[in-house]
Protein backbone atom coordinates (compact mmCIF):
# COMPACT_ATOMS: atom_id res chain seq x y z
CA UNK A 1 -42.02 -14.75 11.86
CA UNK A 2 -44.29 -16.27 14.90
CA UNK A 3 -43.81 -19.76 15.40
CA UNK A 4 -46.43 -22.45 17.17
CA UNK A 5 -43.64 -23.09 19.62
CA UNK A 6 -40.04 -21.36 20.34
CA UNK A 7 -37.59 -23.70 21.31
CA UNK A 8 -35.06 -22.16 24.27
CA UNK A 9 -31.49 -23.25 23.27
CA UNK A 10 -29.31 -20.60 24.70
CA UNK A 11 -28.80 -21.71 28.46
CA UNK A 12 -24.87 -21.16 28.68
CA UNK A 13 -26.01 -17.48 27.98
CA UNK A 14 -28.83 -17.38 30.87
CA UNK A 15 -31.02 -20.65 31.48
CA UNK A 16 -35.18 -20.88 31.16
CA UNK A 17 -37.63 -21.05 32.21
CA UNK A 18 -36.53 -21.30 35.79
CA UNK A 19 -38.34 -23.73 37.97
CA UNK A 20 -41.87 -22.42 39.65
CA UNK A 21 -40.20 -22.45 42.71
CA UNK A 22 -38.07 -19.53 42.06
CA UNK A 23 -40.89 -17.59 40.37
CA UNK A 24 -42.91 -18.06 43.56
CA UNK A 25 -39.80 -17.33 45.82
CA UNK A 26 -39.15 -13.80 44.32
CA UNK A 27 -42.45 -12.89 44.43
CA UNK A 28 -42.76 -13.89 47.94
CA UNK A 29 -40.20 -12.01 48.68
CA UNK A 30 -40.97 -9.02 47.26
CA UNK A 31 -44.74 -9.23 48.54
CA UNK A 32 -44.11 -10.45 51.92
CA UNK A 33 -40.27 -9.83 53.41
CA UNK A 34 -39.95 -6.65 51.77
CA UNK A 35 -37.07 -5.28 54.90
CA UNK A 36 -33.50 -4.04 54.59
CA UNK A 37 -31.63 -7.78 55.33
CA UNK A 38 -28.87 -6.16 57.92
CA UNK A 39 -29.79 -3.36 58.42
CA UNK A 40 -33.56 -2.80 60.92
CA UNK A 41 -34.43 -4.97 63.67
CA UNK A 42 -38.03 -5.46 62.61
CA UNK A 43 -39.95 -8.28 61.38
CA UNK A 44 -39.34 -7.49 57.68
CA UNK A 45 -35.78 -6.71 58.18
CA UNK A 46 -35.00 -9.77 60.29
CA UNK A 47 -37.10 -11.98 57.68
CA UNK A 48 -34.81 -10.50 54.88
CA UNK A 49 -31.28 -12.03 56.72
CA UNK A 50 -33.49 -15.13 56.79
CA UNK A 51 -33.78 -15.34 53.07
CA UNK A 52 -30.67 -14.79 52.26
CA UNK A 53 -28.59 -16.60 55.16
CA UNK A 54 -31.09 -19.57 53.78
CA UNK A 55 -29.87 -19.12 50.01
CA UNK A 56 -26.20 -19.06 51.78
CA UNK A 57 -26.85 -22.36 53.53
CA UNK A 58 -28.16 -24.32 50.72
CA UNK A 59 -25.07 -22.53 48.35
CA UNK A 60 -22.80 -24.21 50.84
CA UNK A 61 -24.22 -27.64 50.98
CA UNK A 62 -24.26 -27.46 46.99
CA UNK A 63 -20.45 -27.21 47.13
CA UNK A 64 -19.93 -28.99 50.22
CA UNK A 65 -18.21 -26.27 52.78
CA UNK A 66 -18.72 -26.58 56.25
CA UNK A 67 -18.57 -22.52 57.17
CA UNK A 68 -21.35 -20.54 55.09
CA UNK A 69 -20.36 -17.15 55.77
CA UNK A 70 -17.14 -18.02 53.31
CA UNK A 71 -20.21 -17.28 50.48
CA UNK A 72 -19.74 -13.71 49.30
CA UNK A 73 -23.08 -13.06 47.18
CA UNK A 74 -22.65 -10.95 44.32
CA UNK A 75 -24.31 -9.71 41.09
CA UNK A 76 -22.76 -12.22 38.42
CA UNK A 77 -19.89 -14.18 37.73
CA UNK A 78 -17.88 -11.29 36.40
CA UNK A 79 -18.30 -8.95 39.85
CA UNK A 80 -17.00 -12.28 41.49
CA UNK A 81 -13.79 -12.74 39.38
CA UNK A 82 -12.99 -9.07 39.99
CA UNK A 83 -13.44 -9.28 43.39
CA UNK A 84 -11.34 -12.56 43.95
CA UNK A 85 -8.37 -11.54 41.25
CA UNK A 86 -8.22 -7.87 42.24
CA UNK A 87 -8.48 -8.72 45.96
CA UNK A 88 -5.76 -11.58 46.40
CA UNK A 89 -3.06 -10.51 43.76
CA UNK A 90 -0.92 -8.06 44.74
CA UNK A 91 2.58 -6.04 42.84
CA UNK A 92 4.51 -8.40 42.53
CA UNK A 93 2.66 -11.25 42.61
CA UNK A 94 2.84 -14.07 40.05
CA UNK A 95 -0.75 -15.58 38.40
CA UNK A 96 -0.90 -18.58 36.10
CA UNK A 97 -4.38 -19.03 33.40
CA UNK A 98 -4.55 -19.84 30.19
CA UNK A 99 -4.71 -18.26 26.74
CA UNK A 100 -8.56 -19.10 26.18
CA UNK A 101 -10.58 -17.10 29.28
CA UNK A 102 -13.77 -15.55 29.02
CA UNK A 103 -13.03 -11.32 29.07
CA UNK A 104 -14.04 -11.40 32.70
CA UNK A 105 -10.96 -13.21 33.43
CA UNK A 106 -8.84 -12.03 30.98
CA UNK A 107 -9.78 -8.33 31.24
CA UNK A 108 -9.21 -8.60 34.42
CA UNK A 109 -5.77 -9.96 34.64
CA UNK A 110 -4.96 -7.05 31.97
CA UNK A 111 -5.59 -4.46 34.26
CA UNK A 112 -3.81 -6.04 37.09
CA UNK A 113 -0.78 -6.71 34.98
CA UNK A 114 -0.50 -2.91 34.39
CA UNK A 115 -0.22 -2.77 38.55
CA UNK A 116 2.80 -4.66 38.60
CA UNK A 117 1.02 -8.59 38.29
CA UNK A 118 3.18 -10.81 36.47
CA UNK A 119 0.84 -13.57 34.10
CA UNK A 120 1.92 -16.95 32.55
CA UNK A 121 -0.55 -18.18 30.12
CA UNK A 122 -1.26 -21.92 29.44
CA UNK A 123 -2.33 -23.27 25.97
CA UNK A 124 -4.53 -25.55 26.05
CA UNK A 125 -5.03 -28.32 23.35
CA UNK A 126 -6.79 -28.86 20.50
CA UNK A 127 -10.04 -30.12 22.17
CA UNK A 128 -9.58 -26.97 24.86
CA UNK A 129 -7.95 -29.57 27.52
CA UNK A 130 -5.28 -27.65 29.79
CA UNK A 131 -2.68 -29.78 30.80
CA UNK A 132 -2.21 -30.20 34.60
CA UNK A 133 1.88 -30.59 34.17
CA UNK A 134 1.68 -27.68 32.05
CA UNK A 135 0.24 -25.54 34.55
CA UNK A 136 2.70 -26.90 37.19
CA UNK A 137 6.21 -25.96 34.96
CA UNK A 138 4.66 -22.25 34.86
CA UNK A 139 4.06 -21.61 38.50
CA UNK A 140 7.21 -19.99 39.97
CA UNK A 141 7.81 -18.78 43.41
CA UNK A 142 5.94 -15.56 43.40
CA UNK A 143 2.64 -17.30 42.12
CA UNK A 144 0.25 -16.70 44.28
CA UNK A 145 -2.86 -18.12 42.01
CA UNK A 146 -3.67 -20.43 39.63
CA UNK A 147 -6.99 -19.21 38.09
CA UNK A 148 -8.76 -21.08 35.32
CA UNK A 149 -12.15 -21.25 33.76
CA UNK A 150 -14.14 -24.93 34.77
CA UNK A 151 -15.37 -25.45 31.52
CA UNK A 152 -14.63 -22.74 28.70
CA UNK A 153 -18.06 -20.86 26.79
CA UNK A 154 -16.56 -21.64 23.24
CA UNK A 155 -14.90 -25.04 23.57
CA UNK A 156 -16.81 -26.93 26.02
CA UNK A 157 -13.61 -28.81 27.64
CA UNK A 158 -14.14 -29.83 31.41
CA UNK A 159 -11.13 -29.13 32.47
CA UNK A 160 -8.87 -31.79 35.21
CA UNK A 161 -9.70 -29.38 38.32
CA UNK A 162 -8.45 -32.23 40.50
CA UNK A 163 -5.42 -33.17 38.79
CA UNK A 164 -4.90 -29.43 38.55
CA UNK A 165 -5.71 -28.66 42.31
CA UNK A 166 -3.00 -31.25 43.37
CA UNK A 167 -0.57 -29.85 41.30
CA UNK A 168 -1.02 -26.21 42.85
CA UNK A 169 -1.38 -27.93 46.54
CA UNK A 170 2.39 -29.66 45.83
CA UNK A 171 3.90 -26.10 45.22
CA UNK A 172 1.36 -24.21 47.93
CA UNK A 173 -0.70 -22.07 45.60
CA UNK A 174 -4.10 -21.34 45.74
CA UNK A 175 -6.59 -22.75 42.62
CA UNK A 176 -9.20 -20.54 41.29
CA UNK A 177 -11.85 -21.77 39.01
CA UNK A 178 -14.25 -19.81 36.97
CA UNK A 179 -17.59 -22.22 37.00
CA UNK A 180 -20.07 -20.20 35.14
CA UNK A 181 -20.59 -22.65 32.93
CA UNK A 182 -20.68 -25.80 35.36
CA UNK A 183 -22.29 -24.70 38.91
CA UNK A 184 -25.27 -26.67 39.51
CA UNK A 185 -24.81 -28.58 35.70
CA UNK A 186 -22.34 -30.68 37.38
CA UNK A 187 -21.21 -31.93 41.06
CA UNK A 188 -18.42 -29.87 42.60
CA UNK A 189 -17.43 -30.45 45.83
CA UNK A 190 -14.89 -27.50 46.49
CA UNK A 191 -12.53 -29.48 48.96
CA UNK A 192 -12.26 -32.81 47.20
CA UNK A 193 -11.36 -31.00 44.15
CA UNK A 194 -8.35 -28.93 45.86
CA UNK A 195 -10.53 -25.26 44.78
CA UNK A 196 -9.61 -22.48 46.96
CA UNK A 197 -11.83 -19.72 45.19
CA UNK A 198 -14.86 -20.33 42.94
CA UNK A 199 -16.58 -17.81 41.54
CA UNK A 200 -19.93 -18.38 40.08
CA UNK A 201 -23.19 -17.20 38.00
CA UNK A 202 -26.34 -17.76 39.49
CA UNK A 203 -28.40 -17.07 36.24
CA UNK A 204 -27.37 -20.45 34.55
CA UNK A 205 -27.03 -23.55 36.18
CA UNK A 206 -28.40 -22.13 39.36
CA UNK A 207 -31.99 -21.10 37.76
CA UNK A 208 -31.76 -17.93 39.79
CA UNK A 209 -32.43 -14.57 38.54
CA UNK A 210 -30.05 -12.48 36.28
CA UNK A 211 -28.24 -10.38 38.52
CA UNK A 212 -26.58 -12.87 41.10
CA UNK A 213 -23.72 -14.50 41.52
CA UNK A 214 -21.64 -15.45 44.44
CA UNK A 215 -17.59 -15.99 45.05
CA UNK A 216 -16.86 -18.90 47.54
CA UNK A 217 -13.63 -17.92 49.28
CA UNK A 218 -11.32 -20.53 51.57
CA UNK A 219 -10.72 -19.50 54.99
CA UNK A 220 -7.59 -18.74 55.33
CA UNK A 221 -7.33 -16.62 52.15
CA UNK A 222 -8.47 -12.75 52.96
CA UNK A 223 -9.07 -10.23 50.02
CA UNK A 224 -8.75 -6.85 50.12
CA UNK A 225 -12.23 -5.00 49.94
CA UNK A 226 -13.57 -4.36 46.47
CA UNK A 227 -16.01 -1.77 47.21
CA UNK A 228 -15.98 0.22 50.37
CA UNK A 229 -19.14 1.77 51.92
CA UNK A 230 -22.03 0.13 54.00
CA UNK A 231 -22.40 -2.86 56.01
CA UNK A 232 -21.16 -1.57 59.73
CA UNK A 233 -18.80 1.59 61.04
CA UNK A 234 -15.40 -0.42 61.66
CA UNK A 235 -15.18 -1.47 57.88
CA UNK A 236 -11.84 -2.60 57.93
CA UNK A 237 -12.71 -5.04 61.42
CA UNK A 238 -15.76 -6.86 59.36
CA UNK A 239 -15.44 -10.60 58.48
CA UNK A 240 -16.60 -12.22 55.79
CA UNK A 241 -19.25 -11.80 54.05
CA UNK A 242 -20.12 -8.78 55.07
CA UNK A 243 -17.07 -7.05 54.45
CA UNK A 244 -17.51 -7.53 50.71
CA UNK A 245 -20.92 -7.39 50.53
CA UNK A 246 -21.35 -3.47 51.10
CA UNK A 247 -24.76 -1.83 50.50
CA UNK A 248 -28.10 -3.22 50.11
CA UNK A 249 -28.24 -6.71 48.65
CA UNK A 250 -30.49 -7.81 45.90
CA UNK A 251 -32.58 -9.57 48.21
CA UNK A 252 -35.05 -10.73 46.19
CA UNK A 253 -32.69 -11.86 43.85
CA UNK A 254 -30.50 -14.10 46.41
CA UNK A 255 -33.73 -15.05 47.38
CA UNK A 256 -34.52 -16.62 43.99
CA UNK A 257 -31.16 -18.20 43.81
CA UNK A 258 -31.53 -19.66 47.15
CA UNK A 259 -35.04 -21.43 45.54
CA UNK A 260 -32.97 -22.43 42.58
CA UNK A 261 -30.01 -24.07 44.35
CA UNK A 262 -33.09 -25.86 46.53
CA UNK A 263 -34.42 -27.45 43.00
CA UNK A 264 -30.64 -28.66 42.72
CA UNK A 265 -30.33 -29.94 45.39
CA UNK A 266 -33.76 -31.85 45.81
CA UNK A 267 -33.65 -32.90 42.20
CA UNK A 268 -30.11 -33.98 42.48
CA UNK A 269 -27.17 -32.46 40.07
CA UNK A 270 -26.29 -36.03 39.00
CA UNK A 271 -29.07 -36.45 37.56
CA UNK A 272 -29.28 -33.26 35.73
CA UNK A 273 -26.06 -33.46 34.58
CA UNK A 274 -27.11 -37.31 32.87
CA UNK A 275 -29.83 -35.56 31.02
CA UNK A 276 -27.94 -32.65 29.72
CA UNK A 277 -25.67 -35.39 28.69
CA UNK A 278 -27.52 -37.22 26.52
CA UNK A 279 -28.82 -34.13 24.70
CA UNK A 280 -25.55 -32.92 24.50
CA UNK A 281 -24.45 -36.45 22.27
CA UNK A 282 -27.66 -35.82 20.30
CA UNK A 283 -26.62 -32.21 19.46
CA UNK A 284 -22.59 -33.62 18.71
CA UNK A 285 -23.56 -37.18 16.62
CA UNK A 286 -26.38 -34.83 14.83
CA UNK A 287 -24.22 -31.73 13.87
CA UNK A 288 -20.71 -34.36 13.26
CA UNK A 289 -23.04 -36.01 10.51
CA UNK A 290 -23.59 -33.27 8.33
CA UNK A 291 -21.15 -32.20 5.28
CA UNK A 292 -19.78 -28.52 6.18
CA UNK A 293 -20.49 -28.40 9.81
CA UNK A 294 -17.18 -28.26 11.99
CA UNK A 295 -17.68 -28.45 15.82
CA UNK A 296 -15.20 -26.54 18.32
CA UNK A 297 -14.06 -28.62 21.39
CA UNK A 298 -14.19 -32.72 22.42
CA UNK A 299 -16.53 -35.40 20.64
CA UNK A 300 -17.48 -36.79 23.75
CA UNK A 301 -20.46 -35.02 25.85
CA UNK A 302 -19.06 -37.17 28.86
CA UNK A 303 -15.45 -34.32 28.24
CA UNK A 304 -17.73 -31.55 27.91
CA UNK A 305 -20.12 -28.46 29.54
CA UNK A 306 -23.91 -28.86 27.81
CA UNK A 307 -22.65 -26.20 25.17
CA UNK A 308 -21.66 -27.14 21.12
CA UNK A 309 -20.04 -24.00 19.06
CA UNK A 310 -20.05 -24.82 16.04
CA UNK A 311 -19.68 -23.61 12.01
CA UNK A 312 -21.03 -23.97 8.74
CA UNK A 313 -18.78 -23.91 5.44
CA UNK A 314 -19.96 -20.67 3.93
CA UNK A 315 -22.29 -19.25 6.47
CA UNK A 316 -21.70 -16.59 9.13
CA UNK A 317 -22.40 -17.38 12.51
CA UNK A 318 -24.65 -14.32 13.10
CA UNK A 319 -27.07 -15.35 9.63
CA UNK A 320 -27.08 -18.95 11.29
CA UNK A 321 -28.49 -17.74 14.48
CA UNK A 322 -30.75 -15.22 12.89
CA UNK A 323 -32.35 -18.02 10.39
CA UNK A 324 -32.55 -20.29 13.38
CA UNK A 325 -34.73 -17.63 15.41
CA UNK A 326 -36.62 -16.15 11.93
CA UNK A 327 -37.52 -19.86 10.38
CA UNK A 328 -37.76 -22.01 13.45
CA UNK A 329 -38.25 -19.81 16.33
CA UNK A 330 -35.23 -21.41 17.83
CA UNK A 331 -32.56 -19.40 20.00
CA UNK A 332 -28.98 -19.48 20.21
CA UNK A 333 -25.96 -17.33 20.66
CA UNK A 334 -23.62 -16.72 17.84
CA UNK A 335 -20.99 -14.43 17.47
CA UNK A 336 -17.46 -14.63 20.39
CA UNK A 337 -19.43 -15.17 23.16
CA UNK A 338 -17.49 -12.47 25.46
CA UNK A 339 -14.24 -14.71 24.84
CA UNK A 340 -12.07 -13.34 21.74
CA UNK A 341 -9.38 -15.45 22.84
CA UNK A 342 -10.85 -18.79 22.95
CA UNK A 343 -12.18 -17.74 19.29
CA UNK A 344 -8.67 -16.74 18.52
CA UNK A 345 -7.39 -20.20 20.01
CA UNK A 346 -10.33 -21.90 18.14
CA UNK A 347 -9.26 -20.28 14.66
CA UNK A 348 -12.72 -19.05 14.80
CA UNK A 349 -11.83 -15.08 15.09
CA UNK A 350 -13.11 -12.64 14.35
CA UNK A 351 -17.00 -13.88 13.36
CA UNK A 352 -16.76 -16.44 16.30
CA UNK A 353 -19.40 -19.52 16.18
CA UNK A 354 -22.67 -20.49 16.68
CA UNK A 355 -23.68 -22.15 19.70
CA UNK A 356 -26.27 -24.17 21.15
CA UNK A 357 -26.30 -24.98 24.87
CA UNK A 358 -29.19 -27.46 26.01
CA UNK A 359 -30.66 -27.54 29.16
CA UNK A 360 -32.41 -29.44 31.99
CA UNK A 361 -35.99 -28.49 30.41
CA UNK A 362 -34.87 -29.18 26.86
CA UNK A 363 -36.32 -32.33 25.20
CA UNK A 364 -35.05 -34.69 22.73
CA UNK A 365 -37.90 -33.26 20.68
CA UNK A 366 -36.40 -29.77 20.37
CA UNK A 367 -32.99 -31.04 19.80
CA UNK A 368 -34.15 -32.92 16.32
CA UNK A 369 -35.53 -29.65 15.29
CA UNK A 370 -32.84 -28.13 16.07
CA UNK A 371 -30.75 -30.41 13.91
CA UNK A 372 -33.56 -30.55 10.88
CA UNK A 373 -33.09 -27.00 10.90
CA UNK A 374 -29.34 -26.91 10.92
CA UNK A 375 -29.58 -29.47 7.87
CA UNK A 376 -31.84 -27.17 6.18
CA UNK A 377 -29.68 -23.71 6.45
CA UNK A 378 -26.42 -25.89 5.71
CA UNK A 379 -27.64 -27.17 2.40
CA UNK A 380 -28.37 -23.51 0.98
């Protein structure tokens, strides 16, 4: 059915529109600093490094580190987690997460148990809250990482990073966070919250381009190579980032995400984050109104990512979504969201939810229609 107007509400998936700016910057890229970053010493080439050491720079002063070249770029979130889990854990080393991770955590962590990793898993609460003491009674003294999700995809929960951080700083073990759903949605300053590795998207809250991602790793920590090849002939004597950065880079890509991180950074994350906010209470005191409508996660958007899943008393989560798109032109994700185990935690498994994630470009405007045409499908 065409629609006068479709109403983008599926930015915890992949965010848009992106600012101009990174529109411009990728074409500029492409049209103009089309070189081999690394690899020439032309013009082009040498223009290339520029782009991306700039998108590394501004990265860095998003996060707050000091050293840029701890910025590994990569393509997504999920290349990042594999490269930071599957680097630092080694046989017979202890990790501690918890029992509601996206698949690109908990995937990974499978694997790596069948090489000899031993895993603790956390439950979290009702609302999706881990609990910082919890975390601390499982680490033992072969853990050598904590590694939990910022904010999960199904229940929303921002979890305590800083209470969490100290905890694994009293007992000297590093803190991983997964931030896909948080980077550039919310402030995170890497050393006041006690994170040694992050590992980010830069498709969501970073308006970059699908297809990159970076992994912010401490100095001092050192993983193994993930994928061997180019970047230099003595592999094994390369620092970071090029030694896990091997072949060409998606250039015009990082060069996008560079323009994105800019828009952060000149618009100011607080002030993103304050408007998601108040969307975010729209969506929750709209949807907690209406007969038959249960919401996964915290009632407060202050505890929460910009990201409801929610369920309707007799409907499936994939007709919701469909009659959402087909009678109002508006998009969302429904189904388990890559994260069967947050579902299972939610007692949402196996059909999952339906969820709607606003954004910085959303308006209060789409959010009521949104909600008129929730109350619509619910009362069929």
């Amino acid at each position: 059915m065409e629609h006068d107007k479709l109403i983008y509400l599926d930015n915890a998936a992949t965010s848009f529109p992106k600012p101009e700016s990174v529109y411009r910057r990728i074409d500029e890229v492409l049209r103009t600093k089309g070189g081999n970053p690394g690899r020439s010493s032309h013009a082009l080439a040498i223009e290339a490094s520029r782009v991306v050491f700039s998108a590394r720079e501004a990265v860095s002063r998003l996060i707050n580190i000091p050293d840029s070249s701890r910025i590994v770029f990569t393509k997504n979130a999920t290349e990042a987690i594999n490269i930071g889990l599957k680097g630092i854990l080694k046989p017979g080393d202890h990790v501690v997460t918890s029992t509601f991770e996206h698949n690109a955590v908990a995937k990974c962590i499978s694997r790596l148990e069948k090489s000899g990793i031993e895993c603790t898993k956390v439950a979290p609460d009702e609302d999706g809250f881990l609990s910082p003491a919890d975390i601390g009674s499982a680490i033992k003294k072969n853990t050598k990482l904590v590694c939990v999700s910022h904010a999960s995809n199904v229940f929303g929960a921002i979890q305590p990073v800083a209470e969490i951080g100290r905890v694994c700083k009293s007992k000297g073990v590093s803190l991983m966070i997964d931030a896909a759903q948080t980077i550039g949605a919310m402030p995170i300053d890497v050393r006041a919250l006690g994170v040694s590795v992050l590992a980010a998207t830069g498709h969501k809250g970073l308006f970059g381009p699908q297809g990159t991602g970076f992994l912010y790793i401490e100095e001092g920590i050192e993983p193994e190579q993930f994928v061997d090849g180019g970047s230099g002939i003595m592999e094994n004597e390369l620092e970071l980032p090029e030694r896990l950065e091997a072949g060409t880079m998606n250039t015009p890509g990082i060069g996008g995400l560079g323009a994105g991180v800019e828009f952060l950074l000149s618009e100011n994350v607080s002030k993103i984050r304050a408007h998601e906010e108040r969307l975010l209470a729209f969506v929750l005191k709209g949807l907690s109104a209406m007969n038959g409508v249960t919401i996964t996660g915290p009632m407060e958007a202050a505890k929460r990512a910009s990201l409801v899943a929610f369920n309707i008393e007799g409907k499936k989560p994939i007709e919701v979504g469909l009659r959402l798109d087909d009678e109002s032109g508006i998009m969302t994700r429904c189904g388990t969201h890559c994260a069967p185990d947050a579902h299972r935690q939610a007692l949402t498994w196996p059909e999952g939810s339906a969820r709607v994630s606003p954004g910085y470009f959303n308006t209060e405007e789409e959010i009521e229609a949104f909600l008129k045409a929730i109350r619509k499908i619910a009362a069929k």
